[in-house]
C-alpha atoms as a PDB file:
ATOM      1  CA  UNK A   1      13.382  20.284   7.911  1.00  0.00           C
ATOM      2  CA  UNK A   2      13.863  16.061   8.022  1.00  0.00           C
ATOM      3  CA  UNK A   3      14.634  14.918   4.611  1.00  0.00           C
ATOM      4  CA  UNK A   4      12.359  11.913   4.513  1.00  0.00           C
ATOM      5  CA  UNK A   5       9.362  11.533   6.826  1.00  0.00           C
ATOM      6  CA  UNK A   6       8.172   7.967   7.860  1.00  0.00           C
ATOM      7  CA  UNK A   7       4.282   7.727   7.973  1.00  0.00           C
ATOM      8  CA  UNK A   8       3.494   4.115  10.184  1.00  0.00           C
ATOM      9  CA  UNK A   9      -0.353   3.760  10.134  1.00  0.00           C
ATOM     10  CA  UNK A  10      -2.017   2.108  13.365  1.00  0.00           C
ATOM     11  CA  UNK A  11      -5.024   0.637  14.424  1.00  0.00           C
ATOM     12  CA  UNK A  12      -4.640  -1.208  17.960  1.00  0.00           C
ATOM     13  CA  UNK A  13      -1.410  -3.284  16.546  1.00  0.00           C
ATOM     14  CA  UNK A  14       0.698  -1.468  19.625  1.00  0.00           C
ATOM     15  CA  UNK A  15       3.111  -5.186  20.551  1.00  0.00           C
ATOM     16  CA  UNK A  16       3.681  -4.874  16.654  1.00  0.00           C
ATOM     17  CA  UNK A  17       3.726  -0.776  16.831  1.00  0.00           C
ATOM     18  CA  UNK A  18       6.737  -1.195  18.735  1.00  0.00           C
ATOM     19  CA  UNK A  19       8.953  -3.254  16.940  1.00  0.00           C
ATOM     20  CA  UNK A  20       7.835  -1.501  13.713  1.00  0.00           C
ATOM     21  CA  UNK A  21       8.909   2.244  15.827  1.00  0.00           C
ATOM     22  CA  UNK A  22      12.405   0.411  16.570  1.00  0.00           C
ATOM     23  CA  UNK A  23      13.307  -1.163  13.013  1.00  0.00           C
ATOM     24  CA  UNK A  24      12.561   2.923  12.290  1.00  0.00           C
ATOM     25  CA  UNK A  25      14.666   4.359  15.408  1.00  0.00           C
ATOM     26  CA  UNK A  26      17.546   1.924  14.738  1.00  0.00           C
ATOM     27  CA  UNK A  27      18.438   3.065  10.876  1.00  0.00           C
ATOM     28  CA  UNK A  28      21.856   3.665   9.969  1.00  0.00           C
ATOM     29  CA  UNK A  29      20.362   6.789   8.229  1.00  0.00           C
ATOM     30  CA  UNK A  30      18.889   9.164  10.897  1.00  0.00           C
ATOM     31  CA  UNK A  31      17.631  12.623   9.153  1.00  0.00           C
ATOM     32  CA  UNK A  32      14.345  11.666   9.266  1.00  0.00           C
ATOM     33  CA  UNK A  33      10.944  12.327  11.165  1.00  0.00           C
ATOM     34  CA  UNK A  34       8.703   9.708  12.291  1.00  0.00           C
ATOM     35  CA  UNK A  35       4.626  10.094  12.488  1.00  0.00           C
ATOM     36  CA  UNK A  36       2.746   7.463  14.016  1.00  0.00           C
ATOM     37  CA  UNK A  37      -0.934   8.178  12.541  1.00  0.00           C
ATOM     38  CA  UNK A  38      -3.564   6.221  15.439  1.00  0.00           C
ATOM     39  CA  UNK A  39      -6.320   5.513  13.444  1.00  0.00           C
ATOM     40  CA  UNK A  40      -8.803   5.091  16.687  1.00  0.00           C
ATOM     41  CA  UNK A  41      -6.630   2.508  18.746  1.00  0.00           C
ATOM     42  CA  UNK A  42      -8.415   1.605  21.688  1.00  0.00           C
ATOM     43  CA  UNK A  43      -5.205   0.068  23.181  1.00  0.00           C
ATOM     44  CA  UNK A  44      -2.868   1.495  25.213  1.00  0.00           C
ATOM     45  CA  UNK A  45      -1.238   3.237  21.877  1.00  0.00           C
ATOM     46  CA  UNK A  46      -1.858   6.456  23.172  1.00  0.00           C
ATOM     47  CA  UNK A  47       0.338   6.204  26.047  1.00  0.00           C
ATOM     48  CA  UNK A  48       2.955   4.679  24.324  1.00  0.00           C
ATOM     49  CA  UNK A  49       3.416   7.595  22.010  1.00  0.00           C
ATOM     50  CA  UNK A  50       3.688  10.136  24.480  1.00  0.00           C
ATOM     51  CA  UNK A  51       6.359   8.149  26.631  1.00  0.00           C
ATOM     52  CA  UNK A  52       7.907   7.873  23.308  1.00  0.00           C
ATOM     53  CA  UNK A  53       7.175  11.698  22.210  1.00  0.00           C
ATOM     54  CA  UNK A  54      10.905  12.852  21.328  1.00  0.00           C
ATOM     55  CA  UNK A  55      11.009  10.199  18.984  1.00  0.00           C
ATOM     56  CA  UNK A  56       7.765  10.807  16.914  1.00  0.00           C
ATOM     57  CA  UNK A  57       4.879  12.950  16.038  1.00  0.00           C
ATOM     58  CA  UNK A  58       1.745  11.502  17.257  1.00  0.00           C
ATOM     59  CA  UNK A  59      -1.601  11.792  15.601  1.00  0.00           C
ATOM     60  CA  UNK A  60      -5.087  10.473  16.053  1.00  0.00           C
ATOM     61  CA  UNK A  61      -8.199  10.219  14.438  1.00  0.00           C
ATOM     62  CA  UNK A  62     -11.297   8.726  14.946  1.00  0.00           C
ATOM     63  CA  UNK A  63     -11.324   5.279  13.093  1.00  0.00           C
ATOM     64  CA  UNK A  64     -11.398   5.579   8.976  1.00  0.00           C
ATOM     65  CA  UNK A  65      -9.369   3.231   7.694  1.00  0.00           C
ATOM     66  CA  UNK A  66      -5.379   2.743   6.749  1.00  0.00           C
ATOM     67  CA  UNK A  67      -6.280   5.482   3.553  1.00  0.00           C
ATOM     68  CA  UNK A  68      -7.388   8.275   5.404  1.00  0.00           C
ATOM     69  CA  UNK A  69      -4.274   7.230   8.240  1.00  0.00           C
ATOM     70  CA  UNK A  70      -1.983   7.388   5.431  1.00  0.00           C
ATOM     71  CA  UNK A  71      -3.148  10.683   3.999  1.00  0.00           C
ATOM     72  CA  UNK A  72      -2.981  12.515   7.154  1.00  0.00           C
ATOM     73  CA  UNK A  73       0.195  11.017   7.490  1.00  0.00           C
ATOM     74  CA  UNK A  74       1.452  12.834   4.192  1.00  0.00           C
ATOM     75  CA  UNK A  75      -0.944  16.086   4.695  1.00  0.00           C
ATOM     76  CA  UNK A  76       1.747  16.097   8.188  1.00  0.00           C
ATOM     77  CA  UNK A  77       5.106  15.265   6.371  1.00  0.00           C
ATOM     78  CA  UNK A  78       7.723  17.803   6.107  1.00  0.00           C
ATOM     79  CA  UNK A  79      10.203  15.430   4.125  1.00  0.00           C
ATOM     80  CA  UNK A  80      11.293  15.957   0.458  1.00  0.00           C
ATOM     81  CA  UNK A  81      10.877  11.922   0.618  1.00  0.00           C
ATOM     82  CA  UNK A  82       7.729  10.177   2.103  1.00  0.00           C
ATOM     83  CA  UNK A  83       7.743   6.630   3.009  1.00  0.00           C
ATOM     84  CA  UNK A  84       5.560   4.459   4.701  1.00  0.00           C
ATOM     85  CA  UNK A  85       5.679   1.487   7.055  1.00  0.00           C
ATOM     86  CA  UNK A  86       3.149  -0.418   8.025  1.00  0.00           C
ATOM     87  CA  UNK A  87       2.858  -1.570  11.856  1.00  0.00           C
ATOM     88  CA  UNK A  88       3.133  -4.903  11.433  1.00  0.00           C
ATOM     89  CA  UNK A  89       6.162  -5.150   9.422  1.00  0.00           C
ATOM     90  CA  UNK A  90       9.886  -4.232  10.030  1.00  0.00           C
ATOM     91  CA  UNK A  91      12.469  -2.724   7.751  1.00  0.00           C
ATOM     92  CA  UNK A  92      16.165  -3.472   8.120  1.00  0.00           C
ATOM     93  CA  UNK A  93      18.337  -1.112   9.313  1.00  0.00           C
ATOM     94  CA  UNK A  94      20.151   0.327   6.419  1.00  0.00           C
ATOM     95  CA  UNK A  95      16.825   0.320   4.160  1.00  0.00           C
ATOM     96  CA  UNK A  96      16.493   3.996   4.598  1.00  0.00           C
ATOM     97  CA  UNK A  97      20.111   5.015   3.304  1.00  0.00           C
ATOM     98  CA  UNK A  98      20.161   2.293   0.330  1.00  0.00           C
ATOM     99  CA  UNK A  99      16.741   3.754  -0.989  1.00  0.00           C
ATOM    100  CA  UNK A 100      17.802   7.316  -0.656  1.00  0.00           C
ATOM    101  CA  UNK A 101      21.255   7.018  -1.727  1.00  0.00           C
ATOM    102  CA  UNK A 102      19.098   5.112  -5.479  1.00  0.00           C
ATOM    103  CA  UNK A 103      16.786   7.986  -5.456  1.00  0.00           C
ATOM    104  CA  UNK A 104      19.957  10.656  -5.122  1.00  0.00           C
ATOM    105  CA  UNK A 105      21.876   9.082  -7.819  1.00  0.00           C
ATOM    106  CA  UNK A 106      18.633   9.359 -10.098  1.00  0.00           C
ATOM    107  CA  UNK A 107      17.233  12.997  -9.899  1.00  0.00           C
ATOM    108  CA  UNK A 108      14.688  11.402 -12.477  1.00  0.00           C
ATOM    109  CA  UNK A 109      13.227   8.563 -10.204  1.00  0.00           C
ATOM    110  CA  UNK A 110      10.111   9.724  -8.117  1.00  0.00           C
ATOM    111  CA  UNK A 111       9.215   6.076  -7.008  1.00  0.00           C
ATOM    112  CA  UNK A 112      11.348   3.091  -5.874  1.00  0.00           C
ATOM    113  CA  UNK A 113      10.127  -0.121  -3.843  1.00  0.00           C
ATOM    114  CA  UNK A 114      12.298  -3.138  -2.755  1.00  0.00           C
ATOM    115  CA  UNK A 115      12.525  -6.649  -2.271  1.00  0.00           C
ATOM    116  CA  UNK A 116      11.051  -7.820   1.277  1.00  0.00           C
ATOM    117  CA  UNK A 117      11.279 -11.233   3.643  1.00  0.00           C
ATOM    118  CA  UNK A 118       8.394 -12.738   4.094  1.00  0.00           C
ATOM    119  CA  UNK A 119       7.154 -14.199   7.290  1.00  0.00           C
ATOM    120  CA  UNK A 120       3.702 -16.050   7.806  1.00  0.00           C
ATOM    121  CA  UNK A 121       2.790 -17.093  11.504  1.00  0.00           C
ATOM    122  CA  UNK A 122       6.604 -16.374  12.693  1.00  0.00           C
ATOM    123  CA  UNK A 123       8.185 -19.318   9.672  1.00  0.00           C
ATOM    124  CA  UNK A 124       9.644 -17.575   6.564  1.00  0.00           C
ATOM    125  CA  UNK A 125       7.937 -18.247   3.463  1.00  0.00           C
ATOM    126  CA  UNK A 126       9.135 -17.576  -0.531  1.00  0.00           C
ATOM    127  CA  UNK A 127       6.590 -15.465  -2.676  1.00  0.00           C
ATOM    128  CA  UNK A 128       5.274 -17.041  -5.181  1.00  0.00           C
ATOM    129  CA  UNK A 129       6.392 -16.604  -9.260  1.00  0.00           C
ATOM    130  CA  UNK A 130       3.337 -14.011  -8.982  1.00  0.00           C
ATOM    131  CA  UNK A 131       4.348 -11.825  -6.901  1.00  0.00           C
ATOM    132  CA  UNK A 132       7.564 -11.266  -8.649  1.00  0.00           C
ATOM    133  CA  UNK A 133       8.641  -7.694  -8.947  1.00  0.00           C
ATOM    134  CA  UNK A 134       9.569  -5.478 -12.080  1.00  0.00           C
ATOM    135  CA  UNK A 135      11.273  -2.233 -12.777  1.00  0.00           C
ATOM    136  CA  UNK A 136       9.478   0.359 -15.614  1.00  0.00           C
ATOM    137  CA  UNK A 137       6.228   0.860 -16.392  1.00  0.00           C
ATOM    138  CA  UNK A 138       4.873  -1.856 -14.314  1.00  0.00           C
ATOM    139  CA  UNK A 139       1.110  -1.185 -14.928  1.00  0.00           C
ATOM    140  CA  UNK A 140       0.314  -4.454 -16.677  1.00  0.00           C
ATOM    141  CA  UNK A 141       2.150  -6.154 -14.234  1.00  0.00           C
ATOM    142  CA  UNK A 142      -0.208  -4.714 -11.037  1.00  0.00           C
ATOM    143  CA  UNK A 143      -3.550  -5.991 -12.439  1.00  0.00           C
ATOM    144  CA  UNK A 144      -3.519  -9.067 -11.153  1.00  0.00           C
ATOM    145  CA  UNK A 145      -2.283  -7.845  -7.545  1.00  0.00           C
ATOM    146  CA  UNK A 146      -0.933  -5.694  -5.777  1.00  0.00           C
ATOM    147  CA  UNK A 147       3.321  -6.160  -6.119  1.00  0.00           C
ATOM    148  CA  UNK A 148       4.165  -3.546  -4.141  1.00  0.00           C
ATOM    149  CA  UNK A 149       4.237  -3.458  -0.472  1.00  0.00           C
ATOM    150  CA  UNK A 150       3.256  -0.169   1.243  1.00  0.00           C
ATOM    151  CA  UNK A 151       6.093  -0.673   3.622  1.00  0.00           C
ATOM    152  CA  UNK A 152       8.896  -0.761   0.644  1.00  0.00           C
ATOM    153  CA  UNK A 153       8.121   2.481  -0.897  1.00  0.00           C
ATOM    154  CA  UNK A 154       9.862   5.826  -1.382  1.00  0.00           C
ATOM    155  CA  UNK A 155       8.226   8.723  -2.887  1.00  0.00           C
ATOM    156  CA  UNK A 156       9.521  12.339  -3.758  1.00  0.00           C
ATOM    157  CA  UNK A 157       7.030  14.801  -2.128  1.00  0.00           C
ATOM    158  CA  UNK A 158       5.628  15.728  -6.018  1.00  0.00           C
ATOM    159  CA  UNK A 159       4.436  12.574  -6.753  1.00  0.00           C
ATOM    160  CA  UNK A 160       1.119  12.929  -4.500  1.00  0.00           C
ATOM    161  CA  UNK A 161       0.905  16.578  -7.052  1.00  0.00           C
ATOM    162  CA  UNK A 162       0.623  14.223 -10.444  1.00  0.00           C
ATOM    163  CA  UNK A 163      -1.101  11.394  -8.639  1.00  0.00           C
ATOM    164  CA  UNK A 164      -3.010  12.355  -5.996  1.00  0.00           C
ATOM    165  CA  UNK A 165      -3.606  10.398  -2.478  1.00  0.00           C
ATOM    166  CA  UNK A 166      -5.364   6.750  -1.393  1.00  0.00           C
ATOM    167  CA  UNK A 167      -8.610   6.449  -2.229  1.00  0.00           C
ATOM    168  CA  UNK A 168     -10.595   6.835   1.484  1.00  0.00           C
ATOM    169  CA  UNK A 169     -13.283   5.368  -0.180  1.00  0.00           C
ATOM    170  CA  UNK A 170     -11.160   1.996   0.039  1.00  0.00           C
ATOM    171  CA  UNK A 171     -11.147   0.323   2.888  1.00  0.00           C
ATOM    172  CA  UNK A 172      -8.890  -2.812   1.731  1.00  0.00           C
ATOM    173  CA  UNK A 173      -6.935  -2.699  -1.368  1.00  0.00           C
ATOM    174  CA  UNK A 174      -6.061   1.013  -1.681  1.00  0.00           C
ATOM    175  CA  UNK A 175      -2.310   0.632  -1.879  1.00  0.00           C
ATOM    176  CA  UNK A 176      -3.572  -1.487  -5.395  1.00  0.00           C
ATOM    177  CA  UNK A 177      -5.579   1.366  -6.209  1.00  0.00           C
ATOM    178  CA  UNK A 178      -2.783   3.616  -5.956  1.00  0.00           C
ATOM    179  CA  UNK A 179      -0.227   2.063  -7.959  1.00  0.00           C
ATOM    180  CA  UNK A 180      -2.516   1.233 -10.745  1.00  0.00           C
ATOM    181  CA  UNK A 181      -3.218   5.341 -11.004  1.00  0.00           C
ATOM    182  CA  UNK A 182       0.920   6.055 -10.451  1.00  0.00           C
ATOM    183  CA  UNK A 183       2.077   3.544 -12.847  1.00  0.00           C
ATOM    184  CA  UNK A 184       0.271   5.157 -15.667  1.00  0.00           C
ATOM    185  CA  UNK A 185       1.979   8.312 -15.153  1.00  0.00           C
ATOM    186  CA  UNK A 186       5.681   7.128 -14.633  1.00  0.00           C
ATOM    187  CA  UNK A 187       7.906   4.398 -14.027  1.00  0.00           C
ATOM    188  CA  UNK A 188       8.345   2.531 -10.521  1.00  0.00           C
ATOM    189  CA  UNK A 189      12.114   1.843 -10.096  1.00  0.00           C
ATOM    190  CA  UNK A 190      12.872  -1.594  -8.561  1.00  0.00           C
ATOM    191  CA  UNK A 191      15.625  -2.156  -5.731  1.00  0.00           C
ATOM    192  CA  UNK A 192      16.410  -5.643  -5.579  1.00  0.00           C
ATOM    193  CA  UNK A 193      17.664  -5.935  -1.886  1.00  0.00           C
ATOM    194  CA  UNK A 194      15.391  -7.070   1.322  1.00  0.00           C
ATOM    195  CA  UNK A 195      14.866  -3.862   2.826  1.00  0.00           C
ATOM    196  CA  UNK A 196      11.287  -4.694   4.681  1.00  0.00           C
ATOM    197  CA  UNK A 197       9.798  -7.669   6.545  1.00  0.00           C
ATOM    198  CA  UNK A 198       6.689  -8.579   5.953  1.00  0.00           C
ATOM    199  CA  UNK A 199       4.873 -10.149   8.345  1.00  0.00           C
ATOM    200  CA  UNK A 200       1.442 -11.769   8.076  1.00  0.00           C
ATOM    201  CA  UNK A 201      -1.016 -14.279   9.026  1.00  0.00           C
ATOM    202  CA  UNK A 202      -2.356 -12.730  12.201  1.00  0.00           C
ATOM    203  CA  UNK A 203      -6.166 -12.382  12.396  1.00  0.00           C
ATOM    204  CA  UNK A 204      -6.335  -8.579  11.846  1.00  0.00           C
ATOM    205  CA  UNK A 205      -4.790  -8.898   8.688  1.00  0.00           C
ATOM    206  CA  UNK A 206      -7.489  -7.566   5.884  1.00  0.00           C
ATOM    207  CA  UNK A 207      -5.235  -9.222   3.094  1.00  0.00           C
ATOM    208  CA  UNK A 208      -6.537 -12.946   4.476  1.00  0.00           C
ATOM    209  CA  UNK A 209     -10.021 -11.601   4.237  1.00  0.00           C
ATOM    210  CA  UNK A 210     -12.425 -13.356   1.048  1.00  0.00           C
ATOM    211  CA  UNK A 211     -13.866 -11.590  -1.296  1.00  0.00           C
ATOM    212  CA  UNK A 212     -11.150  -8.569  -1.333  1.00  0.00           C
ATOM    213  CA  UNK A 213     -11.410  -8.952  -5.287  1.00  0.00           C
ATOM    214  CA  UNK A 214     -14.067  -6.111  -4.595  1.00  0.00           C
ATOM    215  CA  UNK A 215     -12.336  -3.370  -3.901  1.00  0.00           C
ATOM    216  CA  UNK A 216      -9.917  -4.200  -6.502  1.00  0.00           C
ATOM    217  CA  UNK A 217     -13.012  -4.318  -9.210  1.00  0.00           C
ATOM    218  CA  UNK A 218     -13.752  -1.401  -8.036  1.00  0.00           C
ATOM    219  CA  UNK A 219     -10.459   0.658  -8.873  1.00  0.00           C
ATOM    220  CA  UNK A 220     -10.379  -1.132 -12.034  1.00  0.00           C
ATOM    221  CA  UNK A 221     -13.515   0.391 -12.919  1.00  0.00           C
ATOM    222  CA  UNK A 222     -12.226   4.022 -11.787  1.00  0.00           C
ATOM    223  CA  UNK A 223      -9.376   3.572 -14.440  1.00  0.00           C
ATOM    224  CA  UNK A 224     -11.922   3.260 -17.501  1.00  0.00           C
ATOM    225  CA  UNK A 225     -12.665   6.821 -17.413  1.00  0.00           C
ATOM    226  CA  UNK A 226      -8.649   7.526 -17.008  1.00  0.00           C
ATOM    227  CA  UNK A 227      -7.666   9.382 -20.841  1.00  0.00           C
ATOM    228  CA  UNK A 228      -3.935   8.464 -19.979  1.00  0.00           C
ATOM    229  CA  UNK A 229      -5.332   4.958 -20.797  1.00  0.00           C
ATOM    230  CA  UNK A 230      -4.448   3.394 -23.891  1.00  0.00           C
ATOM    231  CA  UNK A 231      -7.004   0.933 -26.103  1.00  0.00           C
ATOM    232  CA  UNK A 232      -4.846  -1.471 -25.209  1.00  0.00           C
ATOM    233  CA  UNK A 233      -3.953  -1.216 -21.544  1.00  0.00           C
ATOM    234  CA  UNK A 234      -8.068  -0.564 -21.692  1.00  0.00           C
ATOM    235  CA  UNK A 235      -8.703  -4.092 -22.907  1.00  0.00           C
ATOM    236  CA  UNK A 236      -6.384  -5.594 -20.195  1.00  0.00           C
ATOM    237  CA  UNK A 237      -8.227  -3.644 -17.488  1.00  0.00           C
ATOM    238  CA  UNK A 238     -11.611  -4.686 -18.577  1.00  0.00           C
ATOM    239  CA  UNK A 239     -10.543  -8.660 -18.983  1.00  0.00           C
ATOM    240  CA  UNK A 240      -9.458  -8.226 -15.063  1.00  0.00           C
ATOM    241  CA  UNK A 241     -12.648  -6.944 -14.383  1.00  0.00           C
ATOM    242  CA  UNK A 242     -14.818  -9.396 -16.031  1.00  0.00           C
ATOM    243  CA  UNK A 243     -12.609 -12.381 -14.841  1.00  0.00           C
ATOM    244  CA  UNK A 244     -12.734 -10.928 -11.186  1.00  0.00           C
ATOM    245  CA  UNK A 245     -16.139 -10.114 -11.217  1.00  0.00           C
ATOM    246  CA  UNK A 246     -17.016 -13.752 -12.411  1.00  0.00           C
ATOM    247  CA  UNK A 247     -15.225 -15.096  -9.386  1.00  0.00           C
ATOM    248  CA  UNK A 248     -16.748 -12.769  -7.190  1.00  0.00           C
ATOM    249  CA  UNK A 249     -20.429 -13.250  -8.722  1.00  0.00           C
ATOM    250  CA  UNK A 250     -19.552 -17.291  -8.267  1.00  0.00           C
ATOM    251  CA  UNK A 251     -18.507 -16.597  -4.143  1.00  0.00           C
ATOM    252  CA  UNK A 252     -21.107 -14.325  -3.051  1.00  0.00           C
ATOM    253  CA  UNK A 253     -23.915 -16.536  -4.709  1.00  0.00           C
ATOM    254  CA  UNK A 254     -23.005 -19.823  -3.151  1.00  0.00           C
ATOM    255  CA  UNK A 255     -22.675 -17.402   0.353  1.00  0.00           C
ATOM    256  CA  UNK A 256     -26.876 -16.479  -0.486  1.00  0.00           C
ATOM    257  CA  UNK A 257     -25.569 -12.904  -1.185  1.00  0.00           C
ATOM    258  CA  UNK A 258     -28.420 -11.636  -3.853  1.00  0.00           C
ATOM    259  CA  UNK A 259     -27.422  -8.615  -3.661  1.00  0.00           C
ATOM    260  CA  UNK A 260     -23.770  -8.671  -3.982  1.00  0.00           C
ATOM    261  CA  UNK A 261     -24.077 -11.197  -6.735  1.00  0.00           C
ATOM    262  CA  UNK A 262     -26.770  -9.373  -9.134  1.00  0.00           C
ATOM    263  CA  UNK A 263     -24.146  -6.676  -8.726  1.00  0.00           C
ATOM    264  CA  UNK A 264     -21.273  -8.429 -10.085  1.00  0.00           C
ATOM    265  CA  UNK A 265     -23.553 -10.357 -12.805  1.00  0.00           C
ATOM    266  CA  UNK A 266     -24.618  -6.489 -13.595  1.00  0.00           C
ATOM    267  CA  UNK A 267     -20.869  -5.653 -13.680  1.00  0.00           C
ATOM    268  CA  UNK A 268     -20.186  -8.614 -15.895  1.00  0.00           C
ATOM    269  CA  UNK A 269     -23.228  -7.801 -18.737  1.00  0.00           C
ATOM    270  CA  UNK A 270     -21.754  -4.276 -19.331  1.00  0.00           C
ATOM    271  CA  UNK A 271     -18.390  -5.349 -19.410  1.00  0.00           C
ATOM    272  CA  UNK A 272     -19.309  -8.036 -21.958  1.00  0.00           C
ATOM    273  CA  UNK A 273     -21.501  -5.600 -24.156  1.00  0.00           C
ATOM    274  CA  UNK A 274     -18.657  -3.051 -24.734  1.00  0.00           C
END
């Protein structure tokens, strides 16, 4: 059995596929196996995973979005570690052996993520003082947005048992959705190194997409009914959704979008009258 398993997501990415399969192929750490989950490429993915079959498990599905990829991704996974990496970004080479070698030395930590590069249209960028990462119980610290990349986590195999898997219902913003449900049940360790690149600003990118706020409204409003949450994390949650919806209400009104925006103003009344 591979100790970790790498899950990389697709969906016709396959000049990005490839330099995401090498960053994987080229780690200084090497007991691992690597899945390549096609979520209905209509490129020439396909072929490139069976020239490449002695290097990774290939799987395809009909097209349901990056949760349901991921998911049959982990259902696949022999590894006592899971990670993920998504297709357009890279990891550096020795980001498999730091993380593992942290998650060794702490039989305790289920979770780590680490730092990342950015890179927007090919010119590095520096995050701003909001996406700023934090070791702990980070749950307060995830409202606003998502902090931690797909691409930087580790998991022990259990944690999927206690937390369960990404919402398919989702289509953007399921990694947020995620993280919000983990962080209530344990603590995320941080690794303060660049293991990952993240790349972004192409046009496939759902992140650059308006209106995303949605989705993220909507897994706020999943954690109400959560008993691990306090009164006060409770309060915090419904403040996001109420300032959220607001904006979202405001957007899909001046877009003529009745029925998106008597949603939100819907969302906003009962949030207010609780």
């Amino acid at each position: 059995m591979p100790e970790t398993s790498v899950i990389i997501p697709t969906y016709n990415r396959l000049p990005f596929l490839r330099e995401a399969v090498e960053s994987v192929l080229k780690q200084t750490y090497q007991d691992f196996e690597l899945i390549v989950v096609d979520d209905g490429s209509t490129d020439s993915t396909a072929i490139y995973a069976r020239e490449n079959a002695a290097h990774l498990k290939y799987i395809f599905q009909k097209n349901q979005g990056p949760s349901a990829a991921r998911n049959r991704g982990i259902k696949a996974a022999q590894g006592e570690f899971i990670t993920f990496l998504d297709s357009d970004d890279l990891w550096q080479k020795n980001k498999l052996d730091v993380q593992l070698q942290f998650m060794k030395a702490r039989t305790n930590c289920r979770v780590s993520y680490t730092n990342e590069i950015w890179i927007r249209r090919g010119v590095r960028v520096n995050p701003k003082k909001k996406h700023s990462k934090h070791s702990g119980c980070i749950f307060e610290h995830c409202l606003p947005l998502c902090i931690v990349s797909p691409s930087s986590v580790m998991m022990r195999r259990e944690f999927f048992d206690e937390v369960g898997f990404f919402d398919e219902a989702l289509p953007a913003c399921e990694d947020y959705d995620l993280w919000l449900r983990a962080s209530l049940h344990m603590p995320f360790h941080f690794i303060d190194k660049n293991l990952i690149i993240k790349r972004g600003g192409h046009s496939d990118q759902l992140s650059t997409a308006w209106g995303l706020d949605r989705y993220r409204v909507q897994a706020l409003l999943k954690l109400l009914d959560k008993p691990e949450l306090t009164p006060e994390k409770k309060q915090k949650v419904k403040a996001y959704i109420i300032s959220k919806s607001q904006i979202l209400a405001q957007g899909f009104n001046k877009r003529g979008k009745k029925k998106e925006t008597a949603y939100y103003q819907c969302v906003l009344k009962e949030q207010l009258a609780n």
